[in-house]
PDB file of N, CA and C in Angstrom:
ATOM      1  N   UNK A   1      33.222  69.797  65.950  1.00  0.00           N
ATOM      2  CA  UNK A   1      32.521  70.134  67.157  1.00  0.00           C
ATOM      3  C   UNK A   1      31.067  69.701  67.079  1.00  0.00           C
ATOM      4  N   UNK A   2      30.638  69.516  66.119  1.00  0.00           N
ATOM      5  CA  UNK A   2      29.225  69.407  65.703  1.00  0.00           C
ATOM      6  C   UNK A   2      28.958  68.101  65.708  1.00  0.00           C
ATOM      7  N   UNK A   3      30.317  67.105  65.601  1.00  0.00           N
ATOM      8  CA  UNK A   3      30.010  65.398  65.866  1.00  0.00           C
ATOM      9  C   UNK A   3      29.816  65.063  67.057  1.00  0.00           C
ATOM     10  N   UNK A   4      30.678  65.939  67.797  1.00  0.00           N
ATOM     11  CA  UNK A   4      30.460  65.947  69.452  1.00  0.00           C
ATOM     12  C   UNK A   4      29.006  66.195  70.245  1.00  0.00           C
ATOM     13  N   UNK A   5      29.270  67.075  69.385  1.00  0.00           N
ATOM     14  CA  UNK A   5      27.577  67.682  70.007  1.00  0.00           C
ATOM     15  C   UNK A   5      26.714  66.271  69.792  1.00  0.00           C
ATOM     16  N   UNK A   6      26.722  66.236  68.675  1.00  0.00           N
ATOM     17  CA  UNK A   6      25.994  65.043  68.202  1.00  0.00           C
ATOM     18  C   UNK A   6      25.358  64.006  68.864  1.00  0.00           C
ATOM     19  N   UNK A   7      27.223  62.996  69.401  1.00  0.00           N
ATOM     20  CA  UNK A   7      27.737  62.050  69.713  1.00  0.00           C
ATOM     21  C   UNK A   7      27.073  62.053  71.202  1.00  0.00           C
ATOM     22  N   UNK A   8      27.196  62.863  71.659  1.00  0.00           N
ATOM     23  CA  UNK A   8      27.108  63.692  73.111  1.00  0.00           C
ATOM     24  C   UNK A   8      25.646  63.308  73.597  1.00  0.00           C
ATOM     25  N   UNK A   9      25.182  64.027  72.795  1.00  0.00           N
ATOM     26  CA  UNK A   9      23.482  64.301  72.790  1.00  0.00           C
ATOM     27  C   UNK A   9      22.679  63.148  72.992  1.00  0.00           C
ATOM     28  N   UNK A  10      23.234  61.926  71.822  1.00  0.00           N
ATOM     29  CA  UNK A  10      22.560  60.730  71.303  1.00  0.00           C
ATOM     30  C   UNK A  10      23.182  59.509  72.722  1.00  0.00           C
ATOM     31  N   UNK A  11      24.552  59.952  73.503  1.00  0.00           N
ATOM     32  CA  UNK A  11      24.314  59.044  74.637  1.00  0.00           C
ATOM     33  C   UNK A  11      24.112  59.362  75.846  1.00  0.00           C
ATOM     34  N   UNK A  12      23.690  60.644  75.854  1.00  0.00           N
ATOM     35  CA  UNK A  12      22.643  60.713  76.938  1.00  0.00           C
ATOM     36  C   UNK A  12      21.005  61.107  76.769  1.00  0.00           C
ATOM     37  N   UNK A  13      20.671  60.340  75.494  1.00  0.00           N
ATOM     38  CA  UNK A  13      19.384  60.276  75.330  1.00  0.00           C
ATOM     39  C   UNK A  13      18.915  61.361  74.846  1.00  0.00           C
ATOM     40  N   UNK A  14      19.210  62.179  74.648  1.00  0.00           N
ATOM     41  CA  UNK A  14      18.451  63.626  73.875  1.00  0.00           C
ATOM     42  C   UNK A  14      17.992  63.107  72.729  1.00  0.00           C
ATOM     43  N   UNK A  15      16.383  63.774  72.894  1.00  0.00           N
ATOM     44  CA  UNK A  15      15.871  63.751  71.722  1.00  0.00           C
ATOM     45  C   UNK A  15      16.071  64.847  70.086  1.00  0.00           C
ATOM     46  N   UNK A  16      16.521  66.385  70.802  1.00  0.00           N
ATOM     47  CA  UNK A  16      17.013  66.737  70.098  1.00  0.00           C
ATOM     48  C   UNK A  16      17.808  68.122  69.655  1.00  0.00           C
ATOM     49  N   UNK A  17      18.281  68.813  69.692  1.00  0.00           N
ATOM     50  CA  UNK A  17      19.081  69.703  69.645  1.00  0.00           C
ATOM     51  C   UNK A  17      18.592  71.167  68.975  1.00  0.00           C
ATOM     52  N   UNK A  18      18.945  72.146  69.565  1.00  0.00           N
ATOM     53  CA  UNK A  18      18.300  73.325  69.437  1.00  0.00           C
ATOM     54  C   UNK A  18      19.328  74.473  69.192  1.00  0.00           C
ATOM     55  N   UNK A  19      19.192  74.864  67.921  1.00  0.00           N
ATOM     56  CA  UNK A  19      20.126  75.541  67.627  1.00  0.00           C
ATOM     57  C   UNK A  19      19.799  77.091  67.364  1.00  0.00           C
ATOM     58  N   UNK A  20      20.391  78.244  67.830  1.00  0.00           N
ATOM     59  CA  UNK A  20      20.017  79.666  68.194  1.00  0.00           C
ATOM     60  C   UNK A  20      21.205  80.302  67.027  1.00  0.00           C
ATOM     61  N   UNK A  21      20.525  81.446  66.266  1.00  0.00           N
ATOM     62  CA  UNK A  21      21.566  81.846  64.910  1.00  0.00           C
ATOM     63  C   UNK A  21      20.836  83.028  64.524  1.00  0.00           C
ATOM     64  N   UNK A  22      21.520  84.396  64.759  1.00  0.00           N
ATOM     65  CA  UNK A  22      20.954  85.486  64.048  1.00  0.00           C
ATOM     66  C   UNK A  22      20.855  85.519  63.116  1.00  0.00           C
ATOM     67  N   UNK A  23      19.456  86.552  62.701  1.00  0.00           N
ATOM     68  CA  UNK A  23      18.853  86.211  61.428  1.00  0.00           C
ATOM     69  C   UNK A  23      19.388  87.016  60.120  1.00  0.00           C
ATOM     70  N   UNK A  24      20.374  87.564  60.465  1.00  0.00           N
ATOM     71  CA  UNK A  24      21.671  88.416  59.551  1.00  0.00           C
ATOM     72  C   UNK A  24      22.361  86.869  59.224  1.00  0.00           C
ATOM     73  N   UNK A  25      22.684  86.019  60.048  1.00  0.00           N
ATOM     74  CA  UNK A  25      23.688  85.048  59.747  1.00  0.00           C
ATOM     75  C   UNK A  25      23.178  84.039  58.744  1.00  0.00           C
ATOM     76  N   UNK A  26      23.179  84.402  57.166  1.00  0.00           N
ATOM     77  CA  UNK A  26      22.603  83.766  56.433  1.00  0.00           C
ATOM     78  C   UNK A  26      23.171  82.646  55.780  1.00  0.00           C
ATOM     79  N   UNK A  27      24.328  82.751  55.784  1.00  0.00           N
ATOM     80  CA  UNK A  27      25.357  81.774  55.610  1.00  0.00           C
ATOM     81  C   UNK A  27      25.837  80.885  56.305  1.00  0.00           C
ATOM     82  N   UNK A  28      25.322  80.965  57.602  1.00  0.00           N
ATOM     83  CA  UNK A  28      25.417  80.051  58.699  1.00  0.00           C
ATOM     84  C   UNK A  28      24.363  79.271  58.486  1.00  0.00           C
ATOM     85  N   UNK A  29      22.751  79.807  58.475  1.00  0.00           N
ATOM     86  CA  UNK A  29      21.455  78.996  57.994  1.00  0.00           C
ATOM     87  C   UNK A  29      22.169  78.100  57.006  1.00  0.00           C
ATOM     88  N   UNK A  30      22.669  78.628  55.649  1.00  0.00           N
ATOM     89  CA  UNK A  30      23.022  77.664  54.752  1.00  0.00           C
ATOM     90  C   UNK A  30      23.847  76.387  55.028  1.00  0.00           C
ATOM     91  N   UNK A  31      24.580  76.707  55.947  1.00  0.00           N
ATOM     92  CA  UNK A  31      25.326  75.813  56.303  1.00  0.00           C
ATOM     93  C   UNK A  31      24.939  74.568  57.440  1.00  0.00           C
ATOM     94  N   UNK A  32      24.401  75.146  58.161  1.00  0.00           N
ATOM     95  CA  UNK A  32      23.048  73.990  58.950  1.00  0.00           C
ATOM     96  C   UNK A  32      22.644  73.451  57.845  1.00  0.00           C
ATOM     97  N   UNK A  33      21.320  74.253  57.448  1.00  0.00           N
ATOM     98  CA  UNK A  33      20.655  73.631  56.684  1.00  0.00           C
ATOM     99  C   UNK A  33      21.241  71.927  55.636  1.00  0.00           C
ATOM    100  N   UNK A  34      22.311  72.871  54.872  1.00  0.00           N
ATOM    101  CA  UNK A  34      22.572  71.964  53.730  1.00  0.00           C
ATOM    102  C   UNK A  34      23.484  71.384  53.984  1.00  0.00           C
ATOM    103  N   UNK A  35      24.706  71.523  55.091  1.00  0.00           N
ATOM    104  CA  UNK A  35      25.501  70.003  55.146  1.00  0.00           C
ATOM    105  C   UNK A  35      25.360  69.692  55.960  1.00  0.00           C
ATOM    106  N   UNK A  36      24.941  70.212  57.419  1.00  0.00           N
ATOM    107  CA  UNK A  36      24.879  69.554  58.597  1.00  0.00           C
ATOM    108  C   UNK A  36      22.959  68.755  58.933  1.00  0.00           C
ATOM    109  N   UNK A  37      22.519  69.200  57.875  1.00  0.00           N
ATOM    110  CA  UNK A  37      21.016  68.301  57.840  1.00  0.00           C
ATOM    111  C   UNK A  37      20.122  68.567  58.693  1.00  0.00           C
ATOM    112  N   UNK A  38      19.930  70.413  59.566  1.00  0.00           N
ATOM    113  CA  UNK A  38      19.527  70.677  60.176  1.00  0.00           C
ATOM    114  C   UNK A  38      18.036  71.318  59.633  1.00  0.00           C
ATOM    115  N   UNK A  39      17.185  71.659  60.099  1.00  0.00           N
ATOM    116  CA  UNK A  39      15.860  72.543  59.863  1.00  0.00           C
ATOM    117  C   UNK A  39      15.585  72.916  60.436  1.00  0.00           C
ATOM    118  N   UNK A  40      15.019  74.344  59.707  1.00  0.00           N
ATOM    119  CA  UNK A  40      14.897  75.474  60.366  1.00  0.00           C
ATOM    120  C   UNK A  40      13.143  75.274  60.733  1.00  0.00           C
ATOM    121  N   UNK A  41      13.245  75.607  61.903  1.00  0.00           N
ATOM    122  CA  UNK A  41      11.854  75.369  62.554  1.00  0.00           C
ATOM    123  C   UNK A  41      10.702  76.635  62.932  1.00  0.00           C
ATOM    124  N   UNK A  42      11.843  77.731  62.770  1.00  0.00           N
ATOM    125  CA  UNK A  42      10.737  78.948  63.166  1.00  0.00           C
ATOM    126  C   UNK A  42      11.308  80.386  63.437  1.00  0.00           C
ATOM    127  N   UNK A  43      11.382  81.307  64.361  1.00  0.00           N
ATOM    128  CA  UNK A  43      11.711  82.472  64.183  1.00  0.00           C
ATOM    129  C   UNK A  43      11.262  82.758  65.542  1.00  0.00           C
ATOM    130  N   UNK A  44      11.875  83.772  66.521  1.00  0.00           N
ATOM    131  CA  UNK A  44      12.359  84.179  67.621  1.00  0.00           C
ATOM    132  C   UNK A  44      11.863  85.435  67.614  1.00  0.00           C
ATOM    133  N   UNK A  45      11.128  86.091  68.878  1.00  0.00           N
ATOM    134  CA  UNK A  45      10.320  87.187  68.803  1.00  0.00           C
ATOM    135  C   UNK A  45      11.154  87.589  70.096  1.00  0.00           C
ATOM    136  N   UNK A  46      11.354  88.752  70.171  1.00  0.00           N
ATOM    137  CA  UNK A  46      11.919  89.172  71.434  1.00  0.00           C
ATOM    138  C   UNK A  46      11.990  90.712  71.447  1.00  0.00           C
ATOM    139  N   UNK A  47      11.737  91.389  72.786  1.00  0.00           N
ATOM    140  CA  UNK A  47      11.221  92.533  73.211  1.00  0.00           C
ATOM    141  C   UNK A  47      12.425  92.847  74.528  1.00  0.00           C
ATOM    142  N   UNK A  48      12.586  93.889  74.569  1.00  0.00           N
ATOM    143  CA  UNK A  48      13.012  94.457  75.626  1.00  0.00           C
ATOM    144  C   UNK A  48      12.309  95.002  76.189  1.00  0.00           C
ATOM    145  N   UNK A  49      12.179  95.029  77.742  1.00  0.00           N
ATOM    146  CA  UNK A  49      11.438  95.670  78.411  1.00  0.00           C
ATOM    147  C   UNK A  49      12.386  96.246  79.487  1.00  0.00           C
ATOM    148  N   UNK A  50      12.205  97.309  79.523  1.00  0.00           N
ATOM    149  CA  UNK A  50      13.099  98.628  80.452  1.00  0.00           C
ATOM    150  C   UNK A  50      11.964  99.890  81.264  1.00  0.00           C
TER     151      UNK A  50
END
């Protein structure tokens, strides 16, 4: 699914892909990170307001 995305992305010109992953999901990071050649760019602040 992730070649698709890829494949997808690169012919309609995207520069680049943005990937969203709770920060419990640490094994998922690993798995971006180290086989799919992704980097981690930063951290997500978010508030509820009610």
């Amino acid at each position: 699914m992730a070649a698709y995305l890829e494949d997808f992305a690169q012919t309609e010109n995207c520069k680049k892909i943005v990937l969203y992953s709770g920060m419990s999901r640490t094994a998922a990071h690993h798995f971006w990170e180290k086989h799919m050649k992704y980097e981690k760019r930063g951290i997500v602040f978010k508030k509820e307001i009610t």
